[in-house]
N, C-alpha and C. Protein backbone atom coordinates (compact mmCIF):
# COMPACT_ATOMS: atom_id res chain seq x y z
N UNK A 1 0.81 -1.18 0.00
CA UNK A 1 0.00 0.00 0.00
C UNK A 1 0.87 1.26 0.00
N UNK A 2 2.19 1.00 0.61
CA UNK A 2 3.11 2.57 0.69
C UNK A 2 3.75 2.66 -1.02
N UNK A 3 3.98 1.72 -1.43
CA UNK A 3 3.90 2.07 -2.14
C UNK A 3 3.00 2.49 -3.36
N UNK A 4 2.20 1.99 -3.61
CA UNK A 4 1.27 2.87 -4.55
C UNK A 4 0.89 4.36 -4.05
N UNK A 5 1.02 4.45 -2.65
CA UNK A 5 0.60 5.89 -2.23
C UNK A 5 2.16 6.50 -2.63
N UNK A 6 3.30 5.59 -2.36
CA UNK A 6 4.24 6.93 -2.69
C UNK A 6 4.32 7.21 -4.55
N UNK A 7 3.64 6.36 -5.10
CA UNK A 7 3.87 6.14 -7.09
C UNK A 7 2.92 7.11 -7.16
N UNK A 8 1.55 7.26 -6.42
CA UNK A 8 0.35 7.92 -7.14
C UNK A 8 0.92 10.00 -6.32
N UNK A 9 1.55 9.75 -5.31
CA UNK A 9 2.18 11.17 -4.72
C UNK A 9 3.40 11.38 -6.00
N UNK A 10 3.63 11.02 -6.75
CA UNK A 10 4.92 10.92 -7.45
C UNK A 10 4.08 11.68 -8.97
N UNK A 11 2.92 10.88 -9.43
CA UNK A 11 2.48 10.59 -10.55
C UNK A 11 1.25 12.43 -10.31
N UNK A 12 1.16 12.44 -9.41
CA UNK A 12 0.60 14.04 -9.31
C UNK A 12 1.38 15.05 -9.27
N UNK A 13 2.77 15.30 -8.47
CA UNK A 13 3.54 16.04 -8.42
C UNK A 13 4.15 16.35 -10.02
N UNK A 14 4.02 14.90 -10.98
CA UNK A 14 4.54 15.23 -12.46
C UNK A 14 3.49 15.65 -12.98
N UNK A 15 2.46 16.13 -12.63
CA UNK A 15 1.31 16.43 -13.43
C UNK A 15 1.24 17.94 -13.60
N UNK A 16 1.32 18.26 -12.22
CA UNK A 16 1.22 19.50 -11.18
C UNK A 16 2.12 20.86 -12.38
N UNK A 17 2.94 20.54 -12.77
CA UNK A 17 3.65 21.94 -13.34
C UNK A 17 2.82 21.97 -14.92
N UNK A 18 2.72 20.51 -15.54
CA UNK A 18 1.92 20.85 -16.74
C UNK A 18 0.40 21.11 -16.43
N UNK A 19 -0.22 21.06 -15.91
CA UNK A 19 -1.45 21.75 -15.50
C UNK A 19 -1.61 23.10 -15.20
N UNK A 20 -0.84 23.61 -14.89
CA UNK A 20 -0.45 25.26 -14.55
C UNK A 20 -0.02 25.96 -15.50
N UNK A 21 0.54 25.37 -16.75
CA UNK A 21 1.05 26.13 -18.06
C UNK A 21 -0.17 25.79 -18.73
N UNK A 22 -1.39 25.47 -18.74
CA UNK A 22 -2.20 25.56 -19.48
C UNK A 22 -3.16 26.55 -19.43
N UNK A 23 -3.42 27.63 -20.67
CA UNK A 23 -3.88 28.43 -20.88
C UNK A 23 -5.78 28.34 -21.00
N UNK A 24 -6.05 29.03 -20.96
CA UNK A 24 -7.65 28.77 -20.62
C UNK A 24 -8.39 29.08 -22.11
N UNK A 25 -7.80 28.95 -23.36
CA UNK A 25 -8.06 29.37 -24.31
C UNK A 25 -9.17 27.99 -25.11
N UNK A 26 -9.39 27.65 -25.83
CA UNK A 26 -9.90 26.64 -27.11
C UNK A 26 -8.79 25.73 -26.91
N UNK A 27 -8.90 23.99 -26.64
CA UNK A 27 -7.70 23.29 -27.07
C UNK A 27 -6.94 23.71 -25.93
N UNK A 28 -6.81 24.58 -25.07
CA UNK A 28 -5.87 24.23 -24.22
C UNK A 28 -4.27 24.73 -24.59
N UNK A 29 -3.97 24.83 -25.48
CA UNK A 29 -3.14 25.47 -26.43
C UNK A 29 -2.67 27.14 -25.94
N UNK A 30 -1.29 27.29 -25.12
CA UNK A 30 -0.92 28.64 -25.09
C UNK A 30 -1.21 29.27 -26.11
N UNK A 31 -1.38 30.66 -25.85
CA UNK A 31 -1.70 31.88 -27.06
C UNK A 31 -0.26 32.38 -27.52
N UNK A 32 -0.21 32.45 -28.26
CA UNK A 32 0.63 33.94 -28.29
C UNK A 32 1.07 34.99 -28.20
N UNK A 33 1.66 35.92 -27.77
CA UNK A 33 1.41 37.49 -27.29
C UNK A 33 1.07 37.98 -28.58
N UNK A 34 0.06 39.26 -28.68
CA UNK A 34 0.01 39.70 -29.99
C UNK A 34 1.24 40.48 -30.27
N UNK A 35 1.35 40.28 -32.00
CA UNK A 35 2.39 41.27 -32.67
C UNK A 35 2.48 42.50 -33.03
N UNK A 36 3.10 43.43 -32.97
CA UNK A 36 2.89 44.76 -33.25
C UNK A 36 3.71 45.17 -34.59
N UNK A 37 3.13 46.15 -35.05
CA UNK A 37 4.11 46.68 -36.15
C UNK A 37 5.03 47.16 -35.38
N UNK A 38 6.42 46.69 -36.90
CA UNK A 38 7.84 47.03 -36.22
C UNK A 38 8.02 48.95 -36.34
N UNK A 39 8.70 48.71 -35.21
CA UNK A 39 8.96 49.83 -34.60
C UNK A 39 10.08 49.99 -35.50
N UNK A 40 10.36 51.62 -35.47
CA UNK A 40 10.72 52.76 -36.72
C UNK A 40 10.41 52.83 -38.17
N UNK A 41 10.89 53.60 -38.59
CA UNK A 41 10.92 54.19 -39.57
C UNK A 41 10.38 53.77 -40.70
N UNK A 42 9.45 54.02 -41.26
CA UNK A 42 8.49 53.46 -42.88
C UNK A 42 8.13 54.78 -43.75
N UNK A 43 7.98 54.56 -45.28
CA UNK A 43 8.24 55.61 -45.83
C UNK A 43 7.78 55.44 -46.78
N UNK A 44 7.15 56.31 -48.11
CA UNK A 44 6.42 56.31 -49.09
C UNK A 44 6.07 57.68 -49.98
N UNK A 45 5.40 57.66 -50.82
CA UNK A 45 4.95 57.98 -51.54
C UNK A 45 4.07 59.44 -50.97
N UNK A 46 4.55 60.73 -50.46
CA UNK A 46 3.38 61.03 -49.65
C UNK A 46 3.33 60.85 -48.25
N UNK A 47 4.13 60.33 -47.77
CA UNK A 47 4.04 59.81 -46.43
C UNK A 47 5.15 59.19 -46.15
N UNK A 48 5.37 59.32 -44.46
CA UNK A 48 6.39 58.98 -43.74
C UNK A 48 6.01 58.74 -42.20
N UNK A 49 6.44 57.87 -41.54
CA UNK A 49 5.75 57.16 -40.38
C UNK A 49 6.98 56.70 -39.64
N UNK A 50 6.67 57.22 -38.10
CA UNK A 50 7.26 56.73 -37.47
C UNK A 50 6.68 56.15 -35.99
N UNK A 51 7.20 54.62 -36.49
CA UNK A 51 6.41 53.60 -35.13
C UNK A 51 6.80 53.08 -34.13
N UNK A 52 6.51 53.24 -32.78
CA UNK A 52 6.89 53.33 -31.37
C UNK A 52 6.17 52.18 -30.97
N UNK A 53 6.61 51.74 -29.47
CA UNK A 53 6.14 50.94 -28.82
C UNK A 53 5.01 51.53 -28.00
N UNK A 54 4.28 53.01 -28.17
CA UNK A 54 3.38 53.35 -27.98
C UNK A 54 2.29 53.58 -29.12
N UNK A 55 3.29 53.89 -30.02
CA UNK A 55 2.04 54.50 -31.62
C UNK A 55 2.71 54.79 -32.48
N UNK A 56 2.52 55.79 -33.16
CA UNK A 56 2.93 56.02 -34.61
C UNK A 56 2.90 58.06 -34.56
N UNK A 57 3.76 58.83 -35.01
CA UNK A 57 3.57 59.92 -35.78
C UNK A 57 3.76 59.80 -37.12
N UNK A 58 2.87 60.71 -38.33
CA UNK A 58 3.13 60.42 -39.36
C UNK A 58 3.62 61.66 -40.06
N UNK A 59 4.07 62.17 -40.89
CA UNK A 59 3.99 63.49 -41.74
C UNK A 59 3.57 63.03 -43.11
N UNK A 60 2.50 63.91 -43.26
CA UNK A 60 2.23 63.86 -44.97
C UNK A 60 2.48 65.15 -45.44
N UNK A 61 2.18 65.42 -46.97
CA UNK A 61 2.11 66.35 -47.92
C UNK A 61 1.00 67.49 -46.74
N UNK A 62 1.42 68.46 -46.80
CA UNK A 62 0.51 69.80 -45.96
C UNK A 62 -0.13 68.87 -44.56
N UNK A 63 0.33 67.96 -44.01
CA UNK A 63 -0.36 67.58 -42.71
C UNK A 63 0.28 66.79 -41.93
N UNK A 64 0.01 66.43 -40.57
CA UNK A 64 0.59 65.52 -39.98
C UNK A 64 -0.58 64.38 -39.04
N UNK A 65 0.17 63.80 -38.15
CA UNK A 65 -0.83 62.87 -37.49
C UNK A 65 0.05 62.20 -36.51
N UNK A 66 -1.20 61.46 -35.54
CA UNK A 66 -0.42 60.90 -34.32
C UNK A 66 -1.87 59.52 -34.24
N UNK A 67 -1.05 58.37 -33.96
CA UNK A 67 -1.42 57.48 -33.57
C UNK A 67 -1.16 57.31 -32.46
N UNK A 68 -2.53 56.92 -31.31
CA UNK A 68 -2.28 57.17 -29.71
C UNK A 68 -1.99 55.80 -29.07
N UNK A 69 -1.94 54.54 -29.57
CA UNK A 69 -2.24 53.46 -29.11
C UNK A 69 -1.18 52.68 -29.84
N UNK A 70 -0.45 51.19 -29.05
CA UNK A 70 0.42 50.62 -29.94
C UNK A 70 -0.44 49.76 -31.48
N UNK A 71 0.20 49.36 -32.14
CA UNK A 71 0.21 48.78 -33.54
C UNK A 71 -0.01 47.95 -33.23
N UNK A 72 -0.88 47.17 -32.90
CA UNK A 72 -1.02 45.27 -32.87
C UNK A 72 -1.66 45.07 -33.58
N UNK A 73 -0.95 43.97 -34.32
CA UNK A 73 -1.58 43.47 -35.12
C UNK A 73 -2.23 42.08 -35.48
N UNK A 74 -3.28 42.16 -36.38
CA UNK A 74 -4.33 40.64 -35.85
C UNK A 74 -3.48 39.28 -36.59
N UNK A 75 -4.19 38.04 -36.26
CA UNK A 75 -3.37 37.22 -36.74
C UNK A 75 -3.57 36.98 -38.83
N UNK A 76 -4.03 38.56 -39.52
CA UNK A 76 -4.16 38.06 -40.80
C UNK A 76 -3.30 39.33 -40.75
N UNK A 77 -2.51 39.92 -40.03
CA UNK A 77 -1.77 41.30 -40.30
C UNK A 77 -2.19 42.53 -40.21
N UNK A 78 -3.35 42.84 -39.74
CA UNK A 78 -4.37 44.06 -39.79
C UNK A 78 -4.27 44.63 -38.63
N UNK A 79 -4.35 46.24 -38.62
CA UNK A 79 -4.08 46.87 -37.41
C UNK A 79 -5.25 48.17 -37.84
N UNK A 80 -5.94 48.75 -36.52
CA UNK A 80 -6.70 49.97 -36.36
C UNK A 80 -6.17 50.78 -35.17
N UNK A 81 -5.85 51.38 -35.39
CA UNK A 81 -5.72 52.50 -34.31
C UNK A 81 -6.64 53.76 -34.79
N UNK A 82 -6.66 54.82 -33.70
CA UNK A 82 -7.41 56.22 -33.86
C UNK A 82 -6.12 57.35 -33.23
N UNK A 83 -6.17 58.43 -33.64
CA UNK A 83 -5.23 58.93 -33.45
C UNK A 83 -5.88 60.63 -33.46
N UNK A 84 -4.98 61.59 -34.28
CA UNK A 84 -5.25 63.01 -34.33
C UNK A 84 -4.88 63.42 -35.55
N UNK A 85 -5.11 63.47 -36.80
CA UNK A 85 -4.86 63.91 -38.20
C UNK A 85 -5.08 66.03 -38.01
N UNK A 86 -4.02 66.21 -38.37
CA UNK A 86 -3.68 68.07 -38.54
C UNK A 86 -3.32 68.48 -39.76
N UNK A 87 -4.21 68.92 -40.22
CA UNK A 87 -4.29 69.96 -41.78
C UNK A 87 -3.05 70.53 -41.89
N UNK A 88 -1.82 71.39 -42.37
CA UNK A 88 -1.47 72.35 -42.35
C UNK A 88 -1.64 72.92 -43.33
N UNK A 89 -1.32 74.50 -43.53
CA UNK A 89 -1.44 75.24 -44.74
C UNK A 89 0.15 76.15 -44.50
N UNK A 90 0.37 76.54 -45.90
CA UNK A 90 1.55 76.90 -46.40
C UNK A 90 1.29 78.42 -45.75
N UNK A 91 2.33 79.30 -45.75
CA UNK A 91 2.72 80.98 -45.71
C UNK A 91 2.65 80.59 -43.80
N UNK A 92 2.28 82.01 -43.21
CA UNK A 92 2.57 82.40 -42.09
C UNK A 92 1.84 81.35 -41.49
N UNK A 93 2.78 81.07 -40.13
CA UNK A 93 2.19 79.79 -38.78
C UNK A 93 0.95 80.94 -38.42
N UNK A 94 -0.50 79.61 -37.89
CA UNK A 94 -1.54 79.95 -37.67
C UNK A 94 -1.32 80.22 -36.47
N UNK A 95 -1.69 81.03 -35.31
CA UNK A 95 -2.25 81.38 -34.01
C UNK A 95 -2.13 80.03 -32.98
N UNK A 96 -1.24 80.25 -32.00
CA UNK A 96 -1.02 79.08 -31.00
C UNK A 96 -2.64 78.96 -30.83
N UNK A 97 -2.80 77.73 -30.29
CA UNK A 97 -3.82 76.72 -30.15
C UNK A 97 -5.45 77.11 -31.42
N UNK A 98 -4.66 77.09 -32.61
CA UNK A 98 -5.21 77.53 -33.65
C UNK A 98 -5.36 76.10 -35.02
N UNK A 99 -4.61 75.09 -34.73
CA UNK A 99 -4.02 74.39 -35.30
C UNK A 99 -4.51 72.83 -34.65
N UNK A 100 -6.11 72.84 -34.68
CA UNK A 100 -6.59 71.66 -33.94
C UNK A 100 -7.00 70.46 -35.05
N UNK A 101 -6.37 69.24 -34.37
CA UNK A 101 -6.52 68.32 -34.95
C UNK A 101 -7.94 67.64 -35.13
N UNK A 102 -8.28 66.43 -35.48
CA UNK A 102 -9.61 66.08 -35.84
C UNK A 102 -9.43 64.76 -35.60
N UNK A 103 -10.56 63.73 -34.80
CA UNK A 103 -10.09 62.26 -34.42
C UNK A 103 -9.97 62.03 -36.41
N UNK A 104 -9.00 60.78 -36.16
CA UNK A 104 -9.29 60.31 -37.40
C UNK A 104 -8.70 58.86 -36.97
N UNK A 105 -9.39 57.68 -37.58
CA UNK A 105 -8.94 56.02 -37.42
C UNK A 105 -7.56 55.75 -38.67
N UNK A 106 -6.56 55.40 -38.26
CA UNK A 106 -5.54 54.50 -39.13
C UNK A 106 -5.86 53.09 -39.37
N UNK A 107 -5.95 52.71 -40.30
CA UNK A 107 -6.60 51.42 -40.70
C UNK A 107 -5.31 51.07 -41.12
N UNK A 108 -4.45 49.52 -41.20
CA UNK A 108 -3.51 48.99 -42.10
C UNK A 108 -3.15 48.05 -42.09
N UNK A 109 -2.67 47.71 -42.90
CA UNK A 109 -2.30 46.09 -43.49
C UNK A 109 -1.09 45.55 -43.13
N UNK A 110 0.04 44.61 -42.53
CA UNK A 110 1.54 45.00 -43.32
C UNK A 110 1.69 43.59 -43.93
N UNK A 111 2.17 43.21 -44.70
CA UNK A 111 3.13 41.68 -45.02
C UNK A 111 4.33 42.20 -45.37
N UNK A 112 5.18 40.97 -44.34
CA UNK A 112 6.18 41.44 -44.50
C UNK A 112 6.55 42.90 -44.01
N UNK A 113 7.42 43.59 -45.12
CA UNK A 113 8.16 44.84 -44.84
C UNK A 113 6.86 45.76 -45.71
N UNK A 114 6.04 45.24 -45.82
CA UNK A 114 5.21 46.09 -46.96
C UNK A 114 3.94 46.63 -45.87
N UNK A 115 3.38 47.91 -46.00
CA UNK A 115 2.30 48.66 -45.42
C UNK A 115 1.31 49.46 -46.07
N UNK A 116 0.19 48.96 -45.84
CA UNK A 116 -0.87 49.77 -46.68
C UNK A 116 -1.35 50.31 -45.67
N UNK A 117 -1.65 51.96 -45.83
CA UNK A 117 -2.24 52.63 -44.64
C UNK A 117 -3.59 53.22 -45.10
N UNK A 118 -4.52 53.20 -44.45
CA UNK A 118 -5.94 54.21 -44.76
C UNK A 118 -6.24 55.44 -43.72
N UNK A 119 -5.99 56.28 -44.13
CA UNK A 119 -6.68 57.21 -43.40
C UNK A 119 -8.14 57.75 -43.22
N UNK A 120 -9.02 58.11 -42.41
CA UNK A 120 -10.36 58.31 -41.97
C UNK A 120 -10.18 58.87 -41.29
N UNK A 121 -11.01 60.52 -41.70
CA UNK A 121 -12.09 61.27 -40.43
C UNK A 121 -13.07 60.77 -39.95
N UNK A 122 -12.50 60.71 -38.52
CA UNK A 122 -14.03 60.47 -38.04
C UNK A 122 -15.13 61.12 -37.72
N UNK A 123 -14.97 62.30 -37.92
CA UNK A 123 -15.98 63.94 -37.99
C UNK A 123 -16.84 63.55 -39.11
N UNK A 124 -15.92 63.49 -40.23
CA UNK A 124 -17.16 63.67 -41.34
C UNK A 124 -17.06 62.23 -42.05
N UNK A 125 -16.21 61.03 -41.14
CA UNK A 125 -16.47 59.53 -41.98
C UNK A 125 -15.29 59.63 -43.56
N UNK A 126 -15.22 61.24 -44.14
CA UNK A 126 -14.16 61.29 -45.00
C UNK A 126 -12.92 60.47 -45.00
N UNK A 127 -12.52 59.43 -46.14
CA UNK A 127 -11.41 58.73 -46.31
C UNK A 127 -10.81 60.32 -46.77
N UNK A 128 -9.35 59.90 -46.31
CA UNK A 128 -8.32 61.46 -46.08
C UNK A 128 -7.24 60.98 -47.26
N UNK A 129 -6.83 59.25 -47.35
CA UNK A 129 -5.92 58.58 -48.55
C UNK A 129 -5.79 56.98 -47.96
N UNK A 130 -5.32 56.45 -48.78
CA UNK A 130 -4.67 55.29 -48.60
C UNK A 130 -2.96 55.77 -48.98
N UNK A 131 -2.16 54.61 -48.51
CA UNK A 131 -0.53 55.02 -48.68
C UNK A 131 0.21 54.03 -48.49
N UNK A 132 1.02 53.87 -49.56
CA UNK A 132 1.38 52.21 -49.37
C UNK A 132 2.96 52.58 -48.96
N UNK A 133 3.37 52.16 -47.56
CA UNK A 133 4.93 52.18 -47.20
C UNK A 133 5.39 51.09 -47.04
N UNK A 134 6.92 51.41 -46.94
CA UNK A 134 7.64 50.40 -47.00
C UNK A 134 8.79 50.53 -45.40
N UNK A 135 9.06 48.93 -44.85
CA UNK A 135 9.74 49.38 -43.58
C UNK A 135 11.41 50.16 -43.93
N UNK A 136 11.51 51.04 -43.68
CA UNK A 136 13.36 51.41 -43.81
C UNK A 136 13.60 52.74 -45.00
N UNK A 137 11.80 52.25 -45.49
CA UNK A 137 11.80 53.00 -46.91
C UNK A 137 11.91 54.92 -46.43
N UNK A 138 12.53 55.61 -47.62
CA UNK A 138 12.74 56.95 -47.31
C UNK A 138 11.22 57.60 -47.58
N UNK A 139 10.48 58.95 -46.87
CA UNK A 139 9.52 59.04 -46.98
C UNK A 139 9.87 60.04 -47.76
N UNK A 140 8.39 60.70 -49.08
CA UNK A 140 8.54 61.30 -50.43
C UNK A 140 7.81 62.24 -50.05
N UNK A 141 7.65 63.32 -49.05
CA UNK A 141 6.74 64.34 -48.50
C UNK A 141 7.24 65.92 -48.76
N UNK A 142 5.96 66.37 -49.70
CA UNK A 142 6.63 67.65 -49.96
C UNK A 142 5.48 68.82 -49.00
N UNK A 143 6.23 69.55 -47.52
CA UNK A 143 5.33 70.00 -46.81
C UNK A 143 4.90 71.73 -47.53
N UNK A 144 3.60 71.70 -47.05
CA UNK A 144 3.44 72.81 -47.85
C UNK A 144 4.36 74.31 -47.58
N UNK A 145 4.73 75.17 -48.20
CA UNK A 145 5.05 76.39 -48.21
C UNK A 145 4.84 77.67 -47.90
């Protein structure tokens, strides 16, 4: 009898650590941490982006933008964030706190080193562009004058 009580004290103690690494998901199966877009520098056509382990600033042609939230992205590559899209206009700087931004959602894709971005107001629902960057790539932004 001591022994089967000391085999079956033996045969739980080996159980005991794989029972505790099991995740509470479908299957039982650890998750993965989600992925984020890689951090720095992406560049394009029109646009230039730079991505943090918090968000993204972007500069475009006459405007800029801020993504407030990190880049994670889903398991088909897709990322949304909402952020602050800012108009600018060329000749003399407008009037401190003159220069207010507008929510707008970043919608995007990446494979690979490749990034498709959408921009959206969310004021008026207005798509603002799409912009296809690249990671490392130099950005092609001519700010207005």
């Amino acid at each position: 009898m001591k022994s089967f009580t000391f085999r079956a004290c033996l045969l739980i103690l080996a159980l005991l650590p794989a029972a505790g690494c099991r995740q509470s998901n479908m299957g039982g199966i650890p998750s993965a941490a989600p992925q984020m877009v890689q951090e720095g520098a992406w560049g394009g056509d029109n646009i230039g982006m730079d991505v943090t382990s918090t968000g993204a600033t972007v500069e475009f042609d006459c405007a800029h933008g801020t993504l407030d939230s990190k880049l994670l992205l889903s398991d088909s590559g897709h990322f949304n964030a909402e952020g602050l899209y800012f108009q600018e206009q060329g000749g003399p700087a407008p009037e401190p706190g003159k220069t207010m931004g507008v929510p707008a959602s970043y919608e995007g894709a990446v494979v690979e080193e490749q990034m498709t971005l959408t921009v959206t107001n969310l004021d008026t629902q207005q798509k603002i562009g799409t912009y296809s960057l690249t990671f490392g790539g130099a950005p092609r932004v001519m700010k207005c004058l």
